[in-house]
PDB file of N, CA and C in Angstrom:
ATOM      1  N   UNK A   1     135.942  77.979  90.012  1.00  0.00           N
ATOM      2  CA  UNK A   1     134.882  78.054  89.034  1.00  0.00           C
ATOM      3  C   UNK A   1     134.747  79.491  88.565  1.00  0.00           C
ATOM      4  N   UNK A   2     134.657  79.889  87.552  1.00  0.00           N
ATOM      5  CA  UNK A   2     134.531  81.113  86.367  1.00  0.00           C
ATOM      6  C   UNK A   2     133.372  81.476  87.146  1.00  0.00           C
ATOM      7  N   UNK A   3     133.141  82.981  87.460  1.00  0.00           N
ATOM      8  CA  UNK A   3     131.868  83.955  86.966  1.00  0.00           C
ATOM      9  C   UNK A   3     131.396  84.051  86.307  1.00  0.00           C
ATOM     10  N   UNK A   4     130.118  83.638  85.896  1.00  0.00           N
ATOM     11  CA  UNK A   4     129.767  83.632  84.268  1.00  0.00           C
ATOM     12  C   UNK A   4     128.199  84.849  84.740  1.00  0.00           C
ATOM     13  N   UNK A   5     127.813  85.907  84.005  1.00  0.00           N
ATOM     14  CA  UNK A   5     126.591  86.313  84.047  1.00  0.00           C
ATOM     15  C   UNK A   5     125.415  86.069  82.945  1.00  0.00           C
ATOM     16  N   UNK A   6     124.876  85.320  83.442  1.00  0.00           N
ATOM     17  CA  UNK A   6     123.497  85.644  82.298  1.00  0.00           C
ATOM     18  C   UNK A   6     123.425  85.464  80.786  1.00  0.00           C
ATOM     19  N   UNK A   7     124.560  83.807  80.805  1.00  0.00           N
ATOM     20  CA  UNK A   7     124.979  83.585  79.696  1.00  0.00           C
ATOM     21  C   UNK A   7     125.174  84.296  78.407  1.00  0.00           C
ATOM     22  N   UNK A   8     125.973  85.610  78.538  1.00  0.00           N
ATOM     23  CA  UNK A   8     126.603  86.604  77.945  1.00  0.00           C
ATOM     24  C   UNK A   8     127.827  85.978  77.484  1.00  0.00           C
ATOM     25  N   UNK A   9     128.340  85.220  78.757  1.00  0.00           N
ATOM     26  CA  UNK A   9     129.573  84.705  78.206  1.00  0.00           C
ATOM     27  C   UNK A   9     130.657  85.307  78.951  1.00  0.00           C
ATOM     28  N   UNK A  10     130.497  86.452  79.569  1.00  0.00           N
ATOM     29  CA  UNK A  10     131.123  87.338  80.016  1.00  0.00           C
ATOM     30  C   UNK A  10     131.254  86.960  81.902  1.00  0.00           C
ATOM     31  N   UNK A  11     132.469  87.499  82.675  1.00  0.00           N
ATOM     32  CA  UNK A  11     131.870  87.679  83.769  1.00  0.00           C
ATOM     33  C   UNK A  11     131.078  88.216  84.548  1.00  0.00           C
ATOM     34  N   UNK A  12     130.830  88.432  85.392  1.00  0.00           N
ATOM     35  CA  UNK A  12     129.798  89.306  86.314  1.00  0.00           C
ATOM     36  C   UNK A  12     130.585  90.569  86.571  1.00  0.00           C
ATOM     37  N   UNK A  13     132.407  90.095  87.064  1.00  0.00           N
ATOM     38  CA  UNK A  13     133.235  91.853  87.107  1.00  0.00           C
ATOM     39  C   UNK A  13     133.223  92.516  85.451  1.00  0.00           C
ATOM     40  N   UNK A  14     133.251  92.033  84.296  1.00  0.00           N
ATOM     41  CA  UNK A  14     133.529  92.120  83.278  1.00  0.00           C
ATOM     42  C   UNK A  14     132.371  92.894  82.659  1.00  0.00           C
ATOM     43  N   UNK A  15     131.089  92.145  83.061  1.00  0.00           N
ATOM     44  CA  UNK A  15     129.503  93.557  83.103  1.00  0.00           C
ATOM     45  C   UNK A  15     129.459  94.579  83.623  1.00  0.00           C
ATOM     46  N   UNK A  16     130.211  93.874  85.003  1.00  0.00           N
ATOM     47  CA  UNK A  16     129.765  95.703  85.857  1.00  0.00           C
ATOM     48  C   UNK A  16     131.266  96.336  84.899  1.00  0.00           C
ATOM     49  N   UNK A  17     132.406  96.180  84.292  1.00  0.00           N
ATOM     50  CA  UNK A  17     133.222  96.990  83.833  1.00  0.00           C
ATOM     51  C   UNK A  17     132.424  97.497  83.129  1.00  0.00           C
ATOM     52  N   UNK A  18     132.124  97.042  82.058  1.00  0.00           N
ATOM     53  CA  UNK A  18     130.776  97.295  80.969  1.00  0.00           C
ATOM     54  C   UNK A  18     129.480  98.138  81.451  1.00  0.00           C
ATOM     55  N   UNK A  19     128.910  97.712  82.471  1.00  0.00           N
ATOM     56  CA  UNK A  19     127.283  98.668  82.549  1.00  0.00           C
ATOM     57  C   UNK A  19     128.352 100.079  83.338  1.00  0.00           C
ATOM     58  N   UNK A  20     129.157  99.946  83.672  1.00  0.00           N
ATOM     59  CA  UNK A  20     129.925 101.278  84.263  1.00  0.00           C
ATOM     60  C   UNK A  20     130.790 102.105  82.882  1.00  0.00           C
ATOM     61  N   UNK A  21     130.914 101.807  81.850  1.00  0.00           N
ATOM     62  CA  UNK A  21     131.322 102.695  81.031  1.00  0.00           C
ATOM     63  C   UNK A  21     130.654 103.092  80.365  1.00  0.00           C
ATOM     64  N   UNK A  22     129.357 101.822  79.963  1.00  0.00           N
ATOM     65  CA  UNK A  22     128.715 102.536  79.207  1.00  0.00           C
ATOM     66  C   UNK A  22     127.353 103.434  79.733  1.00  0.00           C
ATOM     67  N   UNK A  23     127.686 103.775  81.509  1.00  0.00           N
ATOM     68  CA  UNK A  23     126.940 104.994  81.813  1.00  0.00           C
ATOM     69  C   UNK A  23     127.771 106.278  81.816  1.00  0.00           C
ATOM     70  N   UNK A  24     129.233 105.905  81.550  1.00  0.00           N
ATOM     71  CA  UNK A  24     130.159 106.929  81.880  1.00  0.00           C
ATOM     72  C   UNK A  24     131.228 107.325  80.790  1.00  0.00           C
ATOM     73  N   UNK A  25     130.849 107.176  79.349  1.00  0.00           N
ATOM     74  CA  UNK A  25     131.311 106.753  78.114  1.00  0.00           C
ATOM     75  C   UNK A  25     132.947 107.117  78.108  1.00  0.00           C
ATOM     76  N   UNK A  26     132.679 108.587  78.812  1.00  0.00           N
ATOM     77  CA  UNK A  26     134.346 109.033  78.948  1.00  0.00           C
ATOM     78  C   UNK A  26     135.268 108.890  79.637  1.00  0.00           C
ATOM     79  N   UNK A  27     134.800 107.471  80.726  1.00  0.00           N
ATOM     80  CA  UNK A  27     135.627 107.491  81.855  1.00  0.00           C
ATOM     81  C   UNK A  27     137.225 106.996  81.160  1.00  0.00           C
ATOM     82  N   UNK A  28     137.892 106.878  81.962  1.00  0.00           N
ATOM     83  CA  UNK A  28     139.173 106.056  81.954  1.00  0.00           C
ATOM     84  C   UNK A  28     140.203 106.262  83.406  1.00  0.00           C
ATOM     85  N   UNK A  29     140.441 104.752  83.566  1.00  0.00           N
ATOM     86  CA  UNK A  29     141.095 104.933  85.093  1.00  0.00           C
ATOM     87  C   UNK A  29     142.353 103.528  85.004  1.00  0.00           C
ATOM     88  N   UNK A  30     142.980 103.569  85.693  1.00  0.00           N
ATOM     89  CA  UNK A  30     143.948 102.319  85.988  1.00  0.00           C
ATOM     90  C   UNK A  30     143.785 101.508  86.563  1.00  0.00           C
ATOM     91  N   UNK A  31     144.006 100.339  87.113  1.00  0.00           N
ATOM     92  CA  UNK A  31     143.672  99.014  87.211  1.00  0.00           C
ATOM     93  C   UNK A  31     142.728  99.118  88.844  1.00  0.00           C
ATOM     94  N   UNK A  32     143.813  99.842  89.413  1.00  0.00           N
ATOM     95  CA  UNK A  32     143.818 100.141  90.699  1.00  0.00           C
ATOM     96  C   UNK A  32     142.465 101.237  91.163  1.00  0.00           C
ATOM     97  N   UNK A  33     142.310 102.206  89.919  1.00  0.00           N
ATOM     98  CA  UNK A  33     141.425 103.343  90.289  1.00  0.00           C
ATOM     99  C   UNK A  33     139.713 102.062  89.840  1.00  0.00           C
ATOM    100  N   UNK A  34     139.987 101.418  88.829  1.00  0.00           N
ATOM    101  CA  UNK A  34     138.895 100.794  88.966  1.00  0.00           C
ATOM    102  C   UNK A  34     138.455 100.017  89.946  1.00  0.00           C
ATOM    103  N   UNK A  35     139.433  98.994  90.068  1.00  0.00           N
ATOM    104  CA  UNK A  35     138.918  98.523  91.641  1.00  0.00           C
ATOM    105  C   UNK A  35     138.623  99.193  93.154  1.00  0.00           C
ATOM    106  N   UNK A  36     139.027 101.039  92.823  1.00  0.00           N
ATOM    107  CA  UNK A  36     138.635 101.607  93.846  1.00  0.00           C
ATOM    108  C   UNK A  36     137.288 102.271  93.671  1.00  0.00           C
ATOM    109  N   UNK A  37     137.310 102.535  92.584  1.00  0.00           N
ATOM    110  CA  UNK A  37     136.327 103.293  92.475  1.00  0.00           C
ATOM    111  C   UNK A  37     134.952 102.748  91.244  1.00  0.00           C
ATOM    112  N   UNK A  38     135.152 101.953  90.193  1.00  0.00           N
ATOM    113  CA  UNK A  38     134.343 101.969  89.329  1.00  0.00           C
ATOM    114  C   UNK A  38     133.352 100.705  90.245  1.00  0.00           C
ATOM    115  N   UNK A  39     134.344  99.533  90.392  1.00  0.00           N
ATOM    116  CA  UNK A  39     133.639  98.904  91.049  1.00  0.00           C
ATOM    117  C   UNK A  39     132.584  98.656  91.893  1.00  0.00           C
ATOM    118  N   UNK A  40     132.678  99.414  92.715  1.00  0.00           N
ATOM    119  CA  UNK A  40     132.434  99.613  93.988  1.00  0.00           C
ATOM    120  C   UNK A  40     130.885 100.457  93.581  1.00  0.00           C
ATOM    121  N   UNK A  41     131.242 101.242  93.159  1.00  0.00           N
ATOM    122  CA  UNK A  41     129.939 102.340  92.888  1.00  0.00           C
ATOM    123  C   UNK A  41     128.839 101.901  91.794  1.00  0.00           C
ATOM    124  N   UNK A  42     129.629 100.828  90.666  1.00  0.00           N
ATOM    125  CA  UNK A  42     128.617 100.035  89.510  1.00  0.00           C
ATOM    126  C   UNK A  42     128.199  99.255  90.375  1.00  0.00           C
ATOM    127  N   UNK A  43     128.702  98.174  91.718  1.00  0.00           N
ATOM    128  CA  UNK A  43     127.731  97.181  92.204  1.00  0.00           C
ATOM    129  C   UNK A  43     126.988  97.949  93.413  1.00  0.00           C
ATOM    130  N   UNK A  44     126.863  99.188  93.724  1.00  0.00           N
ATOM    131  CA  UNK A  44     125.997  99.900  94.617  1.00  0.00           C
ATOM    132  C   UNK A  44     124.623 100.274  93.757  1.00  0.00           C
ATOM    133  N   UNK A  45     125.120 100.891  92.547  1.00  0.00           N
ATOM    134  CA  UNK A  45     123.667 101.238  91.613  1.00  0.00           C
ATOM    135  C   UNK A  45     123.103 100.077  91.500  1.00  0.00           C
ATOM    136  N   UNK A  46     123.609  98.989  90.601  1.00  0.00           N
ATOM    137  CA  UNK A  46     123.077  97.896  90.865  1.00  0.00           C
ATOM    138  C   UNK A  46     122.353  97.244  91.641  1.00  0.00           C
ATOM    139  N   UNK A  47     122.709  97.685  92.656  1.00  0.00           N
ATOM    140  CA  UNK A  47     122.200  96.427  94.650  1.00  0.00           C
ATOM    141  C   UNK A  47     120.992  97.412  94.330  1.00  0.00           C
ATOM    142  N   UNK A  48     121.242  99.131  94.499  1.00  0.00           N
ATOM    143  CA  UNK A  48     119.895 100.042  94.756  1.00  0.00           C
ATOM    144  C   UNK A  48     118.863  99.909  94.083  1.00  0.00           C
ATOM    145  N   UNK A  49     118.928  99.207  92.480  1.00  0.00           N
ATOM    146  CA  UNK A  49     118.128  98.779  91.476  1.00  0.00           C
ATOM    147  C   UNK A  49     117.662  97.670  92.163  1.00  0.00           C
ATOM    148  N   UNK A  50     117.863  96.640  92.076  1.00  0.00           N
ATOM    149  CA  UNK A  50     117.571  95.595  92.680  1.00  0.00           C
ATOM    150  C   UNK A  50     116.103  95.559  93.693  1.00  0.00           C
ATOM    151  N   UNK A  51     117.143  95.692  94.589  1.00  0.00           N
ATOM    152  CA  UNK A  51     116.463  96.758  95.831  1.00  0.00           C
ATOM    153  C   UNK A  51     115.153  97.345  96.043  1.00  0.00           C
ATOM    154  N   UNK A  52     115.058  98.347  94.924  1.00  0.00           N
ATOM    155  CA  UNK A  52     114.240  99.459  94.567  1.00  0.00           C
ATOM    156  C   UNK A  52     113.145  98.336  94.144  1.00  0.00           C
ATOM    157  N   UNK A  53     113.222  97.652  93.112  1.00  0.00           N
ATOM    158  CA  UNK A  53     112.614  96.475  92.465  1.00  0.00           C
ATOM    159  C   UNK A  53     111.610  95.095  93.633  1.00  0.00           C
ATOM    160  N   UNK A  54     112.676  94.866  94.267  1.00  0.00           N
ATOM    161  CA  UNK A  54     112.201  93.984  95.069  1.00  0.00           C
ATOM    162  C   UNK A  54     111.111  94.899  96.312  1.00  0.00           C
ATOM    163  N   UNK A  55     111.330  96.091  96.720  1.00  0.00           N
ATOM    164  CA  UNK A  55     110.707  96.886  97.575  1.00  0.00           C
ATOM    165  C   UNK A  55     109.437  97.321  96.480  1.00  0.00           C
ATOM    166  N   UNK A  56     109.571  97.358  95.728  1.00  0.00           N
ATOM    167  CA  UNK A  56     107.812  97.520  95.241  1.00  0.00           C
ATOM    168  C   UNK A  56     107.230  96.400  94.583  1.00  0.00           C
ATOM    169  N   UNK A  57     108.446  95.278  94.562  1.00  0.00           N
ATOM    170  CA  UNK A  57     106.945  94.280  94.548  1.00  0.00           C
ATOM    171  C   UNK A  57     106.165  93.989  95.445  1.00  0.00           C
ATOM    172  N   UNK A  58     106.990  94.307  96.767  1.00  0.00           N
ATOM    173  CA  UNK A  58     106.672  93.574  98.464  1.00  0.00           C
ATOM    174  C   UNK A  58     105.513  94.640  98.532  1.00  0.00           C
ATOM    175  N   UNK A  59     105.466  95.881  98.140  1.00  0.00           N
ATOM    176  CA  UNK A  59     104.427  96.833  98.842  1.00  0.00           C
ATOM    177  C   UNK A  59     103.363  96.858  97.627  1.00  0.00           C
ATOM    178  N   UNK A  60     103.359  96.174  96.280  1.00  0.00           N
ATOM    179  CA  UNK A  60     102.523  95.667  95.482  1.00  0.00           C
ATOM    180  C   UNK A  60     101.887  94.588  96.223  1.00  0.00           C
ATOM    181  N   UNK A  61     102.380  93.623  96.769  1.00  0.00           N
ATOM    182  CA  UNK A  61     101.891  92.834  97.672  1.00  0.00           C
ATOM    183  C   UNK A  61     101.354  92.814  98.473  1.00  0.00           C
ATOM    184  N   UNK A  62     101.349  94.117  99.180  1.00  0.00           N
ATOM    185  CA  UNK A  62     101.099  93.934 100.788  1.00  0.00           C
ATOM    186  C   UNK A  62     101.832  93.752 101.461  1.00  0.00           C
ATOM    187  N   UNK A  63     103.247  93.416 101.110  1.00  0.00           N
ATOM    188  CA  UNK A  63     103.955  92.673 102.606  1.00  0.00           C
ATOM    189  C   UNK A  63     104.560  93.757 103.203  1.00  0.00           C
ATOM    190  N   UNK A  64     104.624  94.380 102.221  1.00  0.00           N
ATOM    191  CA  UNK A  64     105.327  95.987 103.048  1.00  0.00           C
ATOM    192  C   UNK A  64     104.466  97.404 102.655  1.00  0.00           C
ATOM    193  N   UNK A  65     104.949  98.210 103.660  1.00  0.00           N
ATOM    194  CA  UNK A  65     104.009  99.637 103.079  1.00  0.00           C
ATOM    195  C   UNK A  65     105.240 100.418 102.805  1.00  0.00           C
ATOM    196  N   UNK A  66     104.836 101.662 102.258  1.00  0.00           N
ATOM    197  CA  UNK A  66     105.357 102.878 101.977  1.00  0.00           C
ATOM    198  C   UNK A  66     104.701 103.763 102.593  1.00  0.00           C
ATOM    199  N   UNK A  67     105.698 104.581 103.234  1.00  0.00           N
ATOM    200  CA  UNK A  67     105.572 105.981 103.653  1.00  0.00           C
ATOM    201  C   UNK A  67     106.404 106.812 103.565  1.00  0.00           C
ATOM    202  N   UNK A  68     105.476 108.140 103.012  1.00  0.00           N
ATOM    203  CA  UNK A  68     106.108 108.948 102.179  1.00  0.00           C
ATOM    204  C   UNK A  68     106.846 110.042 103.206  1.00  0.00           C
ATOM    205  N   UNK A  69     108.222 109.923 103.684  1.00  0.00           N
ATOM    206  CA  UNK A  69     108.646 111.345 104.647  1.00  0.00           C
ATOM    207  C   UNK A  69     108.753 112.625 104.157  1.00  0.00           C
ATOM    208  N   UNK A  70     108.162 113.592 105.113  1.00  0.00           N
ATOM    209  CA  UNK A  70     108.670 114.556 104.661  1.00  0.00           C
ATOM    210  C   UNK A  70     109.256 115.558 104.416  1.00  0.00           C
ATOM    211  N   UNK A  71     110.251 115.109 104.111  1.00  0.00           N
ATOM    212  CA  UNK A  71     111.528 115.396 103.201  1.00  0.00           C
ATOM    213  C   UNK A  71     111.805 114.942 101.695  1.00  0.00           C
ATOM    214  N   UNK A  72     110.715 114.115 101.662  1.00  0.00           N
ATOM    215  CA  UNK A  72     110.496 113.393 100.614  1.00  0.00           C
ATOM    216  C   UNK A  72     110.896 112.107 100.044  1.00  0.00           C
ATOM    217  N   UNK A  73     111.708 111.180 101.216  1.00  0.00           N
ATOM    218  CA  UNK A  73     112.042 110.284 101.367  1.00  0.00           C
ATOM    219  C   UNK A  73     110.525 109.140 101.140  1.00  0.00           C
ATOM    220  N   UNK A  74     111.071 107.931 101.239  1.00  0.00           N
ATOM    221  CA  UNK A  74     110.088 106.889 101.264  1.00  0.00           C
ATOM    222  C   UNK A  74     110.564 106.266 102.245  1.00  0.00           C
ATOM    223  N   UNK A  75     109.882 105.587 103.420  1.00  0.00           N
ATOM    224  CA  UNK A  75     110.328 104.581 104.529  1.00  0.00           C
ATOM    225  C   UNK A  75     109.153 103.487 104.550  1.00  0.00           C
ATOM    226  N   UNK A  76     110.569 102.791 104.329  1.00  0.00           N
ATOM    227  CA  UNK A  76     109.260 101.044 104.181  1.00  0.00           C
ATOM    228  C   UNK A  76     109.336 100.413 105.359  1.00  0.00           C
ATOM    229  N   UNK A  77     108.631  99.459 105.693  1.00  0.00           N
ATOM    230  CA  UNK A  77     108.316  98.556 106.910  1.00  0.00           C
ATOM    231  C   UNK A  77     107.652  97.588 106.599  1.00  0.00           C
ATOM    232  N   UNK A  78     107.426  96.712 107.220  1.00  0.00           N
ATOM    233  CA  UNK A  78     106.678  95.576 107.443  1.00  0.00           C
ATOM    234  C   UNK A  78     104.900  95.934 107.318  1.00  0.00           C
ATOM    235  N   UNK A  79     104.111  95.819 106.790  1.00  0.00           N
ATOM    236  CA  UNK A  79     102.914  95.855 106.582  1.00  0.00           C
ATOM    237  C   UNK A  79     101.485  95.181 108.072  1.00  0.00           C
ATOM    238  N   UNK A  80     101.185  95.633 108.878  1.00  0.00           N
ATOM    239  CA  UNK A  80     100.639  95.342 109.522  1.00  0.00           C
ATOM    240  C   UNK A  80      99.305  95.455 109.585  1.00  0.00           C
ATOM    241  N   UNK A  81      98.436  94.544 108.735  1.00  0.00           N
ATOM    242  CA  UNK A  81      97.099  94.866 108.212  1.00  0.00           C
ATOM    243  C   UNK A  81      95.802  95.526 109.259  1.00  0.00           C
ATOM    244  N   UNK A  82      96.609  95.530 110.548  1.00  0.00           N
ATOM    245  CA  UNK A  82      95.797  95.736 111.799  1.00  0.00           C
ATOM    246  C   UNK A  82      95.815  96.847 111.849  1.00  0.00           C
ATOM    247  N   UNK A  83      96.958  97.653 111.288  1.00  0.00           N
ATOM    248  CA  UNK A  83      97.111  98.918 111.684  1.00  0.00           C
ATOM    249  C   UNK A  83      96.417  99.856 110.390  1.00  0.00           C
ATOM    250  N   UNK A  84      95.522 100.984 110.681  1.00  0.00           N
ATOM    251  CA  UNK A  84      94.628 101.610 109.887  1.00  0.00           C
ATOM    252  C   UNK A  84      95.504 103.095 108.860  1.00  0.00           C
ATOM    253  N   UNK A  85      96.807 103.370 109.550  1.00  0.00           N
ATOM    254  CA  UNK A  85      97.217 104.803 109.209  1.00  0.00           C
ATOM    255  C   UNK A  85      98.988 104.033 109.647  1.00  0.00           C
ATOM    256  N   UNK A  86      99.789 105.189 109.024  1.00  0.00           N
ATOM    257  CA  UNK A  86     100.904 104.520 109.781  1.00  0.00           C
ATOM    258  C   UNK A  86     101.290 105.534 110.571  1.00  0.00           C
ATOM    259  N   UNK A  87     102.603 105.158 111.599  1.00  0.00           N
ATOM    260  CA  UNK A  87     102.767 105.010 112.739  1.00  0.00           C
ATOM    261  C   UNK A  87     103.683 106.876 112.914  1.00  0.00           C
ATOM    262  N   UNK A  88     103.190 107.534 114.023  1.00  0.00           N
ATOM    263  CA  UNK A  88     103.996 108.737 114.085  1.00  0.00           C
ATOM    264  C   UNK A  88     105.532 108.925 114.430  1.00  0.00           C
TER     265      UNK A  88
END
């Protein structure tokens, strides 16, 4: 069965070829350098989007918190309404 994305018409490898050039307008690589490299790194931004997305609806929710490290990181967890401050 075909990959199809988001009735574009297109596949799902055939987008990420696509959302990867057109963040990188000047790239150009060979068959081989794409599957090493374009690939790989367009479905990582992707997952981190995602990701990023689904982690602030959960802490829009409640189901998870944010805490801010500092270093300036964010570390999420499970939301434990019992607990008043989070954890050292």
């Amino acid at each position: 069965m075909p990959e199809e994305s988001r009735g574009t018409g297109r596949s799902e490898t055939a987008e990420a070829v696509l959302a990867y050039l057109r963040k990188r307008p000047d790239a150009a690589d060979t068959l081989e350098g794409i599957v090493e490299w374009w690939l790989p790194r367009q479905r990582y931004e992707t997952e981190c989007s995602r990701i990023r997305a689904a982690l602030a609806e959960l802490v829009g929710a409640g189901a998870l918190r944010c805490d801010r490290l500092p270093g300036g990181g964010d570390l999420y967890a499970l939301n434990d309404p019992t607990q008043t401050s989070p954890p050292n």
